[in-house]
C-alpha atoms as a PDB file:
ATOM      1  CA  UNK A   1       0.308  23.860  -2.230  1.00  0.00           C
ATOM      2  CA  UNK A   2       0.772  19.927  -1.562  1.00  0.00           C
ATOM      3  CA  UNK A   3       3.116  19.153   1.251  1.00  0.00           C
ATOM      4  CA  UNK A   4       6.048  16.965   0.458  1.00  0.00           C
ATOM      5  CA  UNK A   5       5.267  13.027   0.879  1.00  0.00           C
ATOM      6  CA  UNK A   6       7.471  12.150   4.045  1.00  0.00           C
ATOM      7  CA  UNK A   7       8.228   8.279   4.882  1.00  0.00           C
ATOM      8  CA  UNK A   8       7.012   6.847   7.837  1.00  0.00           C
ATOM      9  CA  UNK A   9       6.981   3.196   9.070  1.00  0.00           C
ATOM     10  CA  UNK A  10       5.353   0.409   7.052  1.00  0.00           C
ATOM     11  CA  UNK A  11       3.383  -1.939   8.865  1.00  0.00           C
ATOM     12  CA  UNK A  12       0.139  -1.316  11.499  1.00  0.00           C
ATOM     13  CA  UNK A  13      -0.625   2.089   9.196  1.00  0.00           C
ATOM     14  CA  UNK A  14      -0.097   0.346   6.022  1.00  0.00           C
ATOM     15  CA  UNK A  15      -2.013  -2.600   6.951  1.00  0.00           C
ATOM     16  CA  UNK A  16      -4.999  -0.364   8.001  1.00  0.00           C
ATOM     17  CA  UNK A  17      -4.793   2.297   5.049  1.00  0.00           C
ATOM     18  CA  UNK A  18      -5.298  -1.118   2.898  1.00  0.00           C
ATOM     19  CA  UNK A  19      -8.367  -1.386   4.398  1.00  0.00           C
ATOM     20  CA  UNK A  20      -9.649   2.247   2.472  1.00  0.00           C
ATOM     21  CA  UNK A  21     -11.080   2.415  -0.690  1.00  0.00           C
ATOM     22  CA  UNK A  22     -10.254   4.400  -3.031  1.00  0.00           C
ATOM     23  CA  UNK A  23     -12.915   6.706  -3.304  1.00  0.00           C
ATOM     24  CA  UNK A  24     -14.118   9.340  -5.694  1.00  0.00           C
ATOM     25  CA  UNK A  25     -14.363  13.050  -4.788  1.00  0.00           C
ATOM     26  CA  UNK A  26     -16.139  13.892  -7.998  1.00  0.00           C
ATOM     27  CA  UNK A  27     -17.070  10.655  -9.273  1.00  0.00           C
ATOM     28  CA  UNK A  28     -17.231   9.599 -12.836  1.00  0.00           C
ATOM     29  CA  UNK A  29     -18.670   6.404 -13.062  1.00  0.00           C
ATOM     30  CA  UNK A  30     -17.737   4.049 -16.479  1.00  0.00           C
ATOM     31  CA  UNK A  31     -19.975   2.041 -17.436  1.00  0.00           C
ATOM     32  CA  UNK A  32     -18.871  -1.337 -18.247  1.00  0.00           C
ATOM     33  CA  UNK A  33     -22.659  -2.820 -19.225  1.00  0.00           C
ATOM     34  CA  UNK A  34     -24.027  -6.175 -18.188  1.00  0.00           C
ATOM     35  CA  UNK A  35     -21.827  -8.367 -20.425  1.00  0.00           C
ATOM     36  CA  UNK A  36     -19.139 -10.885 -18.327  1.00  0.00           C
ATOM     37  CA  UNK A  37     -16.722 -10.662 -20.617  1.00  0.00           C
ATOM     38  CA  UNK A  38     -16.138  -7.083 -19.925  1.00  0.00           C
ATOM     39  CA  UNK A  39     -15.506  -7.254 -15.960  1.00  0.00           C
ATOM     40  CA  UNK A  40     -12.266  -7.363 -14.161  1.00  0.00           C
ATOM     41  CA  UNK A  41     -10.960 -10.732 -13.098  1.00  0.00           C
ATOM     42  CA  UNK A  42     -11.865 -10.870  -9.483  1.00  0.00           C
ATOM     43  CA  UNK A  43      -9.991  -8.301  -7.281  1.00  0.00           C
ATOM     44  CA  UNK A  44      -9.191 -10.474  -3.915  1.00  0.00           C
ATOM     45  CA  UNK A  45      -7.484 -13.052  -5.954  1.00  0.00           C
ATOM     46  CA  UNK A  46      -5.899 -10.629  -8.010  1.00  0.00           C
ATOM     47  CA  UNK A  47      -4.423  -8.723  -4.812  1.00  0.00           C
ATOM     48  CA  UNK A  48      -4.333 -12.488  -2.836  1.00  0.00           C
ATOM     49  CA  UNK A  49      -1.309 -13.499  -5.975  1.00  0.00           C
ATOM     50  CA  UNK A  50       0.450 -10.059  -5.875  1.00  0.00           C
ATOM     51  CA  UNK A  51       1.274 -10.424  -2.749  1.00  0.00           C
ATOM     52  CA  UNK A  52       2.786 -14.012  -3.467  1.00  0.00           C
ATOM     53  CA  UNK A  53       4.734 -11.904  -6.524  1.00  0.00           C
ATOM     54  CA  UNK A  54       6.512  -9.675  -3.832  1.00  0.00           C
ATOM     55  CA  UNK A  55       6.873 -12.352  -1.235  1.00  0.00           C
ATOM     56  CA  UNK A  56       4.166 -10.971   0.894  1.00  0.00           C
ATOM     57  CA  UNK A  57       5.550  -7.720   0.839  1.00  0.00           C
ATOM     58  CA  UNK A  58       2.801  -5.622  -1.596  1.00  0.00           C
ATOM     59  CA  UNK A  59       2.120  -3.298   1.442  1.00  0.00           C
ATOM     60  CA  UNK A  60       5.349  -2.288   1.860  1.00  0.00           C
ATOM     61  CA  UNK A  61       6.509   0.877  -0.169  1.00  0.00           C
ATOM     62  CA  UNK A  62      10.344   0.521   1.319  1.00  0.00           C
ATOM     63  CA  UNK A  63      10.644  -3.194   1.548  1.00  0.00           C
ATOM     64  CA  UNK A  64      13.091  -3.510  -1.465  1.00  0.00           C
ATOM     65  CA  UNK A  65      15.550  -1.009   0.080  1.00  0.00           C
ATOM     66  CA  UNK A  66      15.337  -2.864   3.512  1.00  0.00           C
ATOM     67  CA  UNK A  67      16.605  -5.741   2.083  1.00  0.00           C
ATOM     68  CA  UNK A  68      18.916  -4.305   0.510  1.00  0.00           C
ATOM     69  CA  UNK A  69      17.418  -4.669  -3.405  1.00  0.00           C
ATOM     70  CA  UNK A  70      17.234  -0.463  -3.768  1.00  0.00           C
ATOM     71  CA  UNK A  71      19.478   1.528  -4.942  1.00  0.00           C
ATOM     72  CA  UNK A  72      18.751   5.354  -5.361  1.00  0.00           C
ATOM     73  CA  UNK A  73      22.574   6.307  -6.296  1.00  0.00           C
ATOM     74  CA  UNK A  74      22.287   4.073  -9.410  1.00  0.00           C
ATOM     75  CA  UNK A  75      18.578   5.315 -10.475  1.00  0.00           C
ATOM     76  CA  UNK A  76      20.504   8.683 -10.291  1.00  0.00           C
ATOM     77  CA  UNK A  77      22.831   7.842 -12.024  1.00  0.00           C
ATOM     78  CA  UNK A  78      21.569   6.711 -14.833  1.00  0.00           C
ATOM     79  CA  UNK A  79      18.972   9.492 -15.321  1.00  0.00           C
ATOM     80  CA  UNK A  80      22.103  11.583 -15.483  1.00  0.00           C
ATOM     81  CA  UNK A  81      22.708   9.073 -18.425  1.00  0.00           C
ATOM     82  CA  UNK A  82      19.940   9.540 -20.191  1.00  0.00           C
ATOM     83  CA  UNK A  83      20.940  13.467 -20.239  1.00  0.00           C
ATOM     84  CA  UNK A  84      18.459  14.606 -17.616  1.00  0.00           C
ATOM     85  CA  UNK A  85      18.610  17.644 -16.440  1.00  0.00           C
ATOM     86  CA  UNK A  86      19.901  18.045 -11.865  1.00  0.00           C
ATOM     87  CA  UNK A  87      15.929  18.928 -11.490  1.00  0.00           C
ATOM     88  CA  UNK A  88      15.173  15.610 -12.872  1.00  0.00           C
ATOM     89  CA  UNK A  89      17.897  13.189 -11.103  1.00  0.00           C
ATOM     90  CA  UNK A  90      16.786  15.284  -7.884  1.00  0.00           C
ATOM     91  CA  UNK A  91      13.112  14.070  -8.609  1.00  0.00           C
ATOM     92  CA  UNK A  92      14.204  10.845  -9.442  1.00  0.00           C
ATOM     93  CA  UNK A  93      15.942  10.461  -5.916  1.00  0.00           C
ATOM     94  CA  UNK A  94      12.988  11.756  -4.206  1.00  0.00           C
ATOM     95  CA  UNK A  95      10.059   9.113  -6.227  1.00  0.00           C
ATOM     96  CA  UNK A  96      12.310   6.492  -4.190  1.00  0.00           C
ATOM     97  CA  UNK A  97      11.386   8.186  -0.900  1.00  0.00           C
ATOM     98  CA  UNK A  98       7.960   9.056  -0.828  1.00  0.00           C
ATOM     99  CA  UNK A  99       6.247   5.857  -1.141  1.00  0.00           C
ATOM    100  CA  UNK A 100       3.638   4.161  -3.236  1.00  0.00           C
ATOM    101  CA  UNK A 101      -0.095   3.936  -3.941  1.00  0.00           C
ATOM    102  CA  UNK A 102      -1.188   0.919  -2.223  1.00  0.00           C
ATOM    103  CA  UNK A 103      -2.615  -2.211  -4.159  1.00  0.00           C
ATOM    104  CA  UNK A 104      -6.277  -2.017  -3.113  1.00  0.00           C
ATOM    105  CA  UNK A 105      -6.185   1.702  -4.132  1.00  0.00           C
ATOM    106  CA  UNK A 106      -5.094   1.109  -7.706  1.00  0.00           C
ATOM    107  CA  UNK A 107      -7.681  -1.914  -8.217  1.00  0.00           C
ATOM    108  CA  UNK A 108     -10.793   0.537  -7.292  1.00  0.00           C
ATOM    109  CA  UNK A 109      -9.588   2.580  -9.888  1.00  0.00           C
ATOM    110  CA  UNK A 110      -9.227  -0.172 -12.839  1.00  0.00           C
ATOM    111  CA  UNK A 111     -12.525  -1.549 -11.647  1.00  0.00           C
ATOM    112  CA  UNK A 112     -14.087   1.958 -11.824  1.00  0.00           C
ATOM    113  CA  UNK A 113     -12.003   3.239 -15.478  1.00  0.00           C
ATOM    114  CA  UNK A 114     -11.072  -0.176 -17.477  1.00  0.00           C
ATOM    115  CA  UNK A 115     -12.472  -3.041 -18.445  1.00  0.00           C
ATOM    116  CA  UNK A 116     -11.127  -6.332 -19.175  1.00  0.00           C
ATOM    117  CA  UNK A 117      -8.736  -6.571 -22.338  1.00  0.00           C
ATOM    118  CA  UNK A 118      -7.773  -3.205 -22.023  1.00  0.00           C
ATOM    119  CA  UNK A 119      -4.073  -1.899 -21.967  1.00  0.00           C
ATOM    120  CA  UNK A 120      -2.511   0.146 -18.730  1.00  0.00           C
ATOM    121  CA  UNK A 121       0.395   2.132 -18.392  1.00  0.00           C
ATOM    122  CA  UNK A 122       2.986   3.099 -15.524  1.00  0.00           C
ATOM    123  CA  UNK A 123       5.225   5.717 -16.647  1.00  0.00           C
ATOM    124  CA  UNK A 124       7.815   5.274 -13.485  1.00  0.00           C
ATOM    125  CA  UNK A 125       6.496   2.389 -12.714  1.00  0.00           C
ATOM    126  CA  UNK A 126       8.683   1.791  -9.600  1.00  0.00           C
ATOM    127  CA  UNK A 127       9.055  -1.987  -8.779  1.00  0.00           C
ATOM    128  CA  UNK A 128       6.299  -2.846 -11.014  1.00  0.00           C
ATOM    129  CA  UNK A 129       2.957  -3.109  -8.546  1.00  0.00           C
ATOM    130  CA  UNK A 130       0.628  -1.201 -10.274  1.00  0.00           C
ATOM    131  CA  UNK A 131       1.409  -2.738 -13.634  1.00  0.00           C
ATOM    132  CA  UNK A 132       1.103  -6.828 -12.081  1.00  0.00           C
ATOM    133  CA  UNK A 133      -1.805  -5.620 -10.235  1.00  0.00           C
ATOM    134  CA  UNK A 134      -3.829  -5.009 -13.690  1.00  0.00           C
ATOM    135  CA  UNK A 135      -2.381  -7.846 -15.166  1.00  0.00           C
ATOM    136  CA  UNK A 136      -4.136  -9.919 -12.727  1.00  0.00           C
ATOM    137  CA  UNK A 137      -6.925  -8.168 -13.022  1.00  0.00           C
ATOM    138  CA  UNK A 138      -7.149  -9.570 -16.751  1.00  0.00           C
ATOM    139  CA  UNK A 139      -5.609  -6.379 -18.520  1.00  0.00           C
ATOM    140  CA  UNK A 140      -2.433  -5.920 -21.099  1.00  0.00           C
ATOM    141  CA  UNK A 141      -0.254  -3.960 -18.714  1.00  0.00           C
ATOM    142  CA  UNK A 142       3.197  -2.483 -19.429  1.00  0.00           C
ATOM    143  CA  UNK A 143       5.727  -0.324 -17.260  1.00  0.00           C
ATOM    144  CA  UNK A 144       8.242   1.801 -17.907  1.00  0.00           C
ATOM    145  CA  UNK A 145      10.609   2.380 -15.445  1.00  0.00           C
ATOM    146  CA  UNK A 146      14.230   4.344 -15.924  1.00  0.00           C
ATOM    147  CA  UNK A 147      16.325   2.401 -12.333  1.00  0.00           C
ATOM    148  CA  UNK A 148      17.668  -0.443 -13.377  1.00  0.00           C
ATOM    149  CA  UNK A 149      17.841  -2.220  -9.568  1.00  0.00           C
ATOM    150  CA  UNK A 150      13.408  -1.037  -9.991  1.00  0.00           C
ATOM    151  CA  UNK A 151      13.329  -2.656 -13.005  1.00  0.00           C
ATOM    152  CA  UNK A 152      14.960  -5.703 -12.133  1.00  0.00           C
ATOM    153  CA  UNK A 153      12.693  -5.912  -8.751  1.00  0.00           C
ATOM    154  CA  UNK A 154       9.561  -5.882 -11.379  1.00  0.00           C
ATOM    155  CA  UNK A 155      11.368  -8.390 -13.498  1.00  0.00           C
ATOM    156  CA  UNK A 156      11.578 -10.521 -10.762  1.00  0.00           C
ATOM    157  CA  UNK A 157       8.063 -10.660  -9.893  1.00  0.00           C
ATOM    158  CA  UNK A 158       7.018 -11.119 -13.316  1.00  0.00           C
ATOM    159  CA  UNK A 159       9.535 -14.539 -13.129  1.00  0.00           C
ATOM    160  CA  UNK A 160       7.298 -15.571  -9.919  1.00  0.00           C
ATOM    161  CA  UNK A 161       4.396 -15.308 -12.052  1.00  0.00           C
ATOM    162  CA  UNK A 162       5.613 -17.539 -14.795  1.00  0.00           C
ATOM    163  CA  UNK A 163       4.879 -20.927 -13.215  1.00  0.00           C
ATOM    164  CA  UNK A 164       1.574 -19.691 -12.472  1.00  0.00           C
ATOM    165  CA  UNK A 165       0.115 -18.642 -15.727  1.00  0.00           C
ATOM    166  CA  UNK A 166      -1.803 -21.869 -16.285  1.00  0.00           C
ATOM    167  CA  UNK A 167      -3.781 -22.007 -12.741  1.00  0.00           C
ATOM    168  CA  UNK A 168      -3.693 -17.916 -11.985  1.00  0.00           C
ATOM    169  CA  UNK A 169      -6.228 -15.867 -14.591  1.00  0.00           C
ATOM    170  CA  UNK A 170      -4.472 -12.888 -15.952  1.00  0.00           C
ATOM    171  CA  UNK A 171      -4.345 -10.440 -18.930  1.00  0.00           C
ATOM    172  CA  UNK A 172      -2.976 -10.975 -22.288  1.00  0.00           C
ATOM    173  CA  UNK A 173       0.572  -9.378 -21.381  1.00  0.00           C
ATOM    174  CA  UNK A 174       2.692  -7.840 -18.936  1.00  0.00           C
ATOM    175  CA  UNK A 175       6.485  -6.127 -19.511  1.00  0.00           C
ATOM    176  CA  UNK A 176       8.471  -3.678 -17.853  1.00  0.00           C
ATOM    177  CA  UNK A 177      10.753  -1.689 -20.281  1.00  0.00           C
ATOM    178  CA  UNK A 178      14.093   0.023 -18.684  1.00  0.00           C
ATOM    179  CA  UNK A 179      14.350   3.591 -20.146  1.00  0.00           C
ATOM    180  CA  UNK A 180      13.115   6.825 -20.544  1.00  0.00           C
ATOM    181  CA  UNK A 181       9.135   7.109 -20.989  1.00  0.00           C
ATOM    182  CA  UNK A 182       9.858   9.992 -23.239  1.00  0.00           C
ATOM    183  CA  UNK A 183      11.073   7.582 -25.635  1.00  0.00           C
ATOM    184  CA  UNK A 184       8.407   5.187 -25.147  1.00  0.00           C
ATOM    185  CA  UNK A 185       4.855   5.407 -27.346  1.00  0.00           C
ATOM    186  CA  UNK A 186       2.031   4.860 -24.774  1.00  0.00           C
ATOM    187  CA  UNK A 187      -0.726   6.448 -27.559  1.00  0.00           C
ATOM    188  CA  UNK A 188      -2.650   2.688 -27.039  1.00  0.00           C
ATOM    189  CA  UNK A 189      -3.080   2.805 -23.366  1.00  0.00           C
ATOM    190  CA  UNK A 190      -6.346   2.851 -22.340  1.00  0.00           C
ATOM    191  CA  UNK A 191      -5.578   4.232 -19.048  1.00  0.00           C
ATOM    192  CA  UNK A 192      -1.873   5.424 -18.031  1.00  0.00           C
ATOM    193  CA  UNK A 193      -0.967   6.013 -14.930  1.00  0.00           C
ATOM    194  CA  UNK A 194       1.898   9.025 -13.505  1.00  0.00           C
ATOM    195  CA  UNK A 195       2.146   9.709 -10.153  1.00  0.00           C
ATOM    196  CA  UNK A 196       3.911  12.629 -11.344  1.00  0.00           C
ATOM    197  CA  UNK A 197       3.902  15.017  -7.500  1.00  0.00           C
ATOM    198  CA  UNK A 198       7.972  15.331  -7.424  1.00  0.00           C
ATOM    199  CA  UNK A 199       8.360  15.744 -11.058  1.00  0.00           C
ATOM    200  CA  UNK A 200       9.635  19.139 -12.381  1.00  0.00           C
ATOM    201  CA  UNK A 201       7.061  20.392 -14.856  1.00  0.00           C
ATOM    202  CA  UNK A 202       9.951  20.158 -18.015  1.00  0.00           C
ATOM    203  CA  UNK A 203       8.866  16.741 -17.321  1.00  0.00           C
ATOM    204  CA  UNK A 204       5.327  16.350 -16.923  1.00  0.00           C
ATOM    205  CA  UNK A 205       4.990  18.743 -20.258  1.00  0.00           C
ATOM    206  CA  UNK A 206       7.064  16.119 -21.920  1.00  0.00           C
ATOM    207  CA  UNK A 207       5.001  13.471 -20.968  1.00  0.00           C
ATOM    208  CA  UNK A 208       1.750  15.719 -22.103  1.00  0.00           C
ATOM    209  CA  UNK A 209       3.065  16.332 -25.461  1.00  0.00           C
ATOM    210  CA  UNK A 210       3.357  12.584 -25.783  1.00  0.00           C
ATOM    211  CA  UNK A 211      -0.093  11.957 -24.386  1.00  0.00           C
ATOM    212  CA  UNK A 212      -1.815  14.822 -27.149  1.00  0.00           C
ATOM    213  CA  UNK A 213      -2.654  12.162 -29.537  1.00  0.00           C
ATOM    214  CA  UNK A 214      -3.922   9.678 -27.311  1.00  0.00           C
ATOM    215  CA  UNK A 215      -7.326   8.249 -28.543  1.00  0.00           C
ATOM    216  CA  UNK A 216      -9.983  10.843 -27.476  1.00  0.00           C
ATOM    217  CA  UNK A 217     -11.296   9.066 -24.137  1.00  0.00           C
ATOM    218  CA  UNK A 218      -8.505   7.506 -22.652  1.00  0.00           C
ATOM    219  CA  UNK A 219      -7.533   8.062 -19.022  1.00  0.00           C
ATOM    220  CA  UNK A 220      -5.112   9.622 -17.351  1.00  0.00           C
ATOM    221  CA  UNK A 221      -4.369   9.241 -13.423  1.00  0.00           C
ATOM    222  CA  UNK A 222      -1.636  11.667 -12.403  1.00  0.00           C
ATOM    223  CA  UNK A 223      -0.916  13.315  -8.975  1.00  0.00           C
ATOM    224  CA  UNK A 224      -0.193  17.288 -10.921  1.00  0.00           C
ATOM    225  CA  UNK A 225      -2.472  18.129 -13.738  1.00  0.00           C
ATOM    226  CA  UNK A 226      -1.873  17.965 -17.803  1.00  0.00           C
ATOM    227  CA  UNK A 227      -2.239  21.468 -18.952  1.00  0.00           C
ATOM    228  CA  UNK A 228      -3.321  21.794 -22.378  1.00  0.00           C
ATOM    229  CA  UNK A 229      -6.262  21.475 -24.838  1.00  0.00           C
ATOM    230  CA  UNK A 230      -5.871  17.847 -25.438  1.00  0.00           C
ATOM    231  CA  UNK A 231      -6.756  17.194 -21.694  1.00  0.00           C
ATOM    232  CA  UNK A 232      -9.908  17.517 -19.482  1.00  0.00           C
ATOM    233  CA  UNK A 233      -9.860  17.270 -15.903  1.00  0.00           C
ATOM    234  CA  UNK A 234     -13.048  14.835 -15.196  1.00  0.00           C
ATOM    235  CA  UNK A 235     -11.866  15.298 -11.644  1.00  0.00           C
ATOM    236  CA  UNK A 236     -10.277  14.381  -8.061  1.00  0.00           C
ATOM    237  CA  UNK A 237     -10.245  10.957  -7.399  1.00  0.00           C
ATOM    238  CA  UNK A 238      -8.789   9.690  -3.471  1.00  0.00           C
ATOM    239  CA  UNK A 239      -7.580   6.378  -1.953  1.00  0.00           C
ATOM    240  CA  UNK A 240      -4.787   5.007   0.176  1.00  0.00           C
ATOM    241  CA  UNK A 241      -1.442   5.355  -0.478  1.00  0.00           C
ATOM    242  CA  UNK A 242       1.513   4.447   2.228  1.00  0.00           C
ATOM    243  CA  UNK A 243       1.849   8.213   3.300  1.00  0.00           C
ATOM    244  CA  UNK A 244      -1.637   9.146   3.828  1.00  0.00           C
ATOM    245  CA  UNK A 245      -5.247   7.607   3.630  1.00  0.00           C
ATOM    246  CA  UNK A 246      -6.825   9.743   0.813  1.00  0.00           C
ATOM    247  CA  UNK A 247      -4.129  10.391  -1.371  1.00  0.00           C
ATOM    248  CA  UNK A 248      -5.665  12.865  -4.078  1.00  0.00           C
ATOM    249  CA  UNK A 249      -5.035  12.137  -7.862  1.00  0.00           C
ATOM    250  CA  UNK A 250      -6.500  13.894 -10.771  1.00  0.00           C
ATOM    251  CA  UNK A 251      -8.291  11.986 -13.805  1.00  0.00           C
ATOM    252  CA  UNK A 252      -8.051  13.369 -17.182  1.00  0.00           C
ATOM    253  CA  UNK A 253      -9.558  12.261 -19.979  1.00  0.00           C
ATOM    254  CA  UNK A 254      -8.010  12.843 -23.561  1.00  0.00           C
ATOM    255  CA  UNK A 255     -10.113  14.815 -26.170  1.00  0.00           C
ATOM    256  CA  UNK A 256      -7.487  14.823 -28.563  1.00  0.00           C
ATOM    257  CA  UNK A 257      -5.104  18.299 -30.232  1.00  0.00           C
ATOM    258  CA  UNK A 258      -6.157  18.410 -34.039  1.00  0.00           C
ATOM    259  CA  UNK A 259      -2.853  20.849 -34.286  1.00  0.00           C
ATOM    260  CA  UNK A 260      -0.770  17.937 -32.006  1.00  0.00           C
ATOM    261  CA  UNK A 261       1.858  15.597 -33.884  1.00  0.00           C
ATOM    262  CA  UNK A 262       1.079  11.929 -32.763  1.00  0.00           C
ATOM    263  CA  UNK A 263       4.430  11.785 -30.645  1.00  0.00           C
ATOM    264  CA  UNK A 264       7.691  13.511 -30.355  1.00  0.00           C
ATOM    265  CA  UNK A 265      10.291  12.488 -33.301  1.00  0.00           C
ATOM    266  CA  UNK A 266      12.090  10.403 -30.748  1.00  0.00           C
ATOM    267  CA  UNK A 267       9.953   8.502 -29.716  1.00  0.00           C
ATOM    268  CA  UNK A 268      10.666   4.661 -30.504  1.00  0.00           C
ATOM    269  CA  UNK A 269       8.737   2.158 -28.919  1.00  0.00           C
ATOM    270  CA  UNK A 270       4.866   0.914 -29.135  1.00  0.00           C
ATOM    271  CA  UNK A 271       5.107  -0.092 -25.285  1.00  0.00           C
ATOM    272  CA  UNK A 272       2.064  -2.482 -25.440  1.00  0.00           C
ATOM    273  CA  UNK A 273       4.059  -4.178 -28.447  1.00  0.00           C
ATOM    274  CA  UNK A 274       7.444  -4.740 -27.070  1.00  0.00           C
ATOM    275  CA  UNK A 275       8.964  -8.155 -26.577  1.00  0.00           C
ATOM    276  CA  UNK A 276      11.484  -9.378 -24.147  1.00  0.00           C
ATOM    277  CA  UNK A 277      15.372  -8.607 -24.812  1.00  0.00           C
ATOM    278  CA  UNK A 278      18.236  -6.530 -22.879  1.00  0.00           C
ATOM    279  CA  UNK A 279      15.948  -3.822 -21.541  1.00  0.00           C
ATOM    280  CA  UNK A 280      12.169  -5.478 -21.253  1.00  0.00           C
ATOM    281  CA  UNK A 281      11.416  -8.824 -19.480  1.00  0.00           C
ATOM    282  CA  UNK A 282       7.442  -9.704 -20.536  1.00  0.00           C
ATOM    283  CA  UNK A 283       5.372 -12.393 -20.092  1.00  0.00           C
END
């Protein structure tokens, strides 16, 4: 059984777990061939601008609530909104305590699953890292995050990035869409992204029954397995996060349910395809 992912001080640990790469415990390796065009955009500058988006903060999991920007009550709140059940606004208090996976983690992984012009998700996508990270790295990223205050922290680095789309290379969009990721269609993705550890299975399986039609060889990074026959675990994959140096993750890779519907009936939104209005700010 995992242990619980406790806070501890940002700073001198952070700055040094930054310093790991992510590495592979059973590696997969995707081959992106010898063609230019296919590469990331390059990684130090992409990681060099997010931390302008987050006013040199990117290392720091808490910062937002130090400053006063967080607000757990509210995130709680409005899961209880969205008719989730105690389990799930309990969860949704403890994603704001546990921390993050740090920046130079999540770009070893796009560099070793994605290639340029491909489209990432983050289903509770937090303040948004993950999701400007790949942008910058030159793919179409989009988040979806249900806490307003977290979505309007990612909003507000996306507004930082505006003045720099004609000098900074990115990918061909980024959003964050406020709501439920049960109700948004992430069947595009190329690689999705849940660092699902504190969320009650109901959950997860609701995800998984979203992700059955996926195109057969898309990704999946989560922190608790899919079950099901639509899923294969390629393996553990490791890297820094802020509450431990080799975080463990497993990656999945769809091969598709023949006896699946595409997505739940409720479902409403092509993420990838959303454009900015009340609940998505995009770029």
């Amino acid at each position: 059984m995992k242990a619980p992912r406790a806070l501890f001080a940002v700073g001198a640990c952070a700055a040094a777990a930054m310093q790991a790469n992510a590495m592979l415990v059973e590696p997969e390796h995707h081959d992106q061939g010898s063609d230019a065009k296919t590469e990331l955009l390059d990684q130090n500058k992409a990681l060099s601008t997010l931390d302008e988006l987050y006013e040199h903060h990117s290392l720091e999991s808490h910062w937002f609530r130090a400053s006063g920007h967080d607000d757990r009550d509210l995130a709680m709140k409005e899961a209880e909104k969205a008719g989730s059940s105690a389990q799930v606004k309990a969860n949704t208090d403890v994603a704001g305590i546990y921390g993050e996976i740090l920046p130079n983690t999540v770009a070893n992984f796009l560099k070793q699953y994605t290639t340029k012009g491909q489209k990432y998700y983050d289903l509770g996508a937090g303040h948004g890292k993950t999701v400007a990270l790949a942008y910058l790295l030159g793919l179409d990223a989009t988040g979806v995050e249900i806490g307003s205050q977290r979505w309007e922290n990612s909003c507000a680095a996306l507004k930082r990035m505006e003045p720099k789309k004609d000098t900074v290379e990115h990918g061909a969009g980024m959003r964050f869409i406020h709501g439920s990721f049960l109700e948004t269609d992430f069947s595009d993705a190329d690689l999705m992204f849940v660092d699902n550890l504190e969320f009650p299975d109901e959950l997860t399986a609701g995800i998984a029954k979203n992700a059955e039609k996926m195109r057969p060889g898309t990704k999946i990074i989560s922190a608790k397995e899919f079950q099901g026959p639509a899923f294969k675990k390629i393996g553990d994959i490791a890297g820094a996060s802020s509450w431990e140096k080799d975080s463990k993750w497993v990656l999945h890779e769809v091969v598709g349910d023949p006896k699946a519907s595409l997505v739940q009936k409720d479902v409403k939104t092509l993420g990838s395809q959303s454009k900015a209005g009340p609940d998505v700010c995009a770029i």
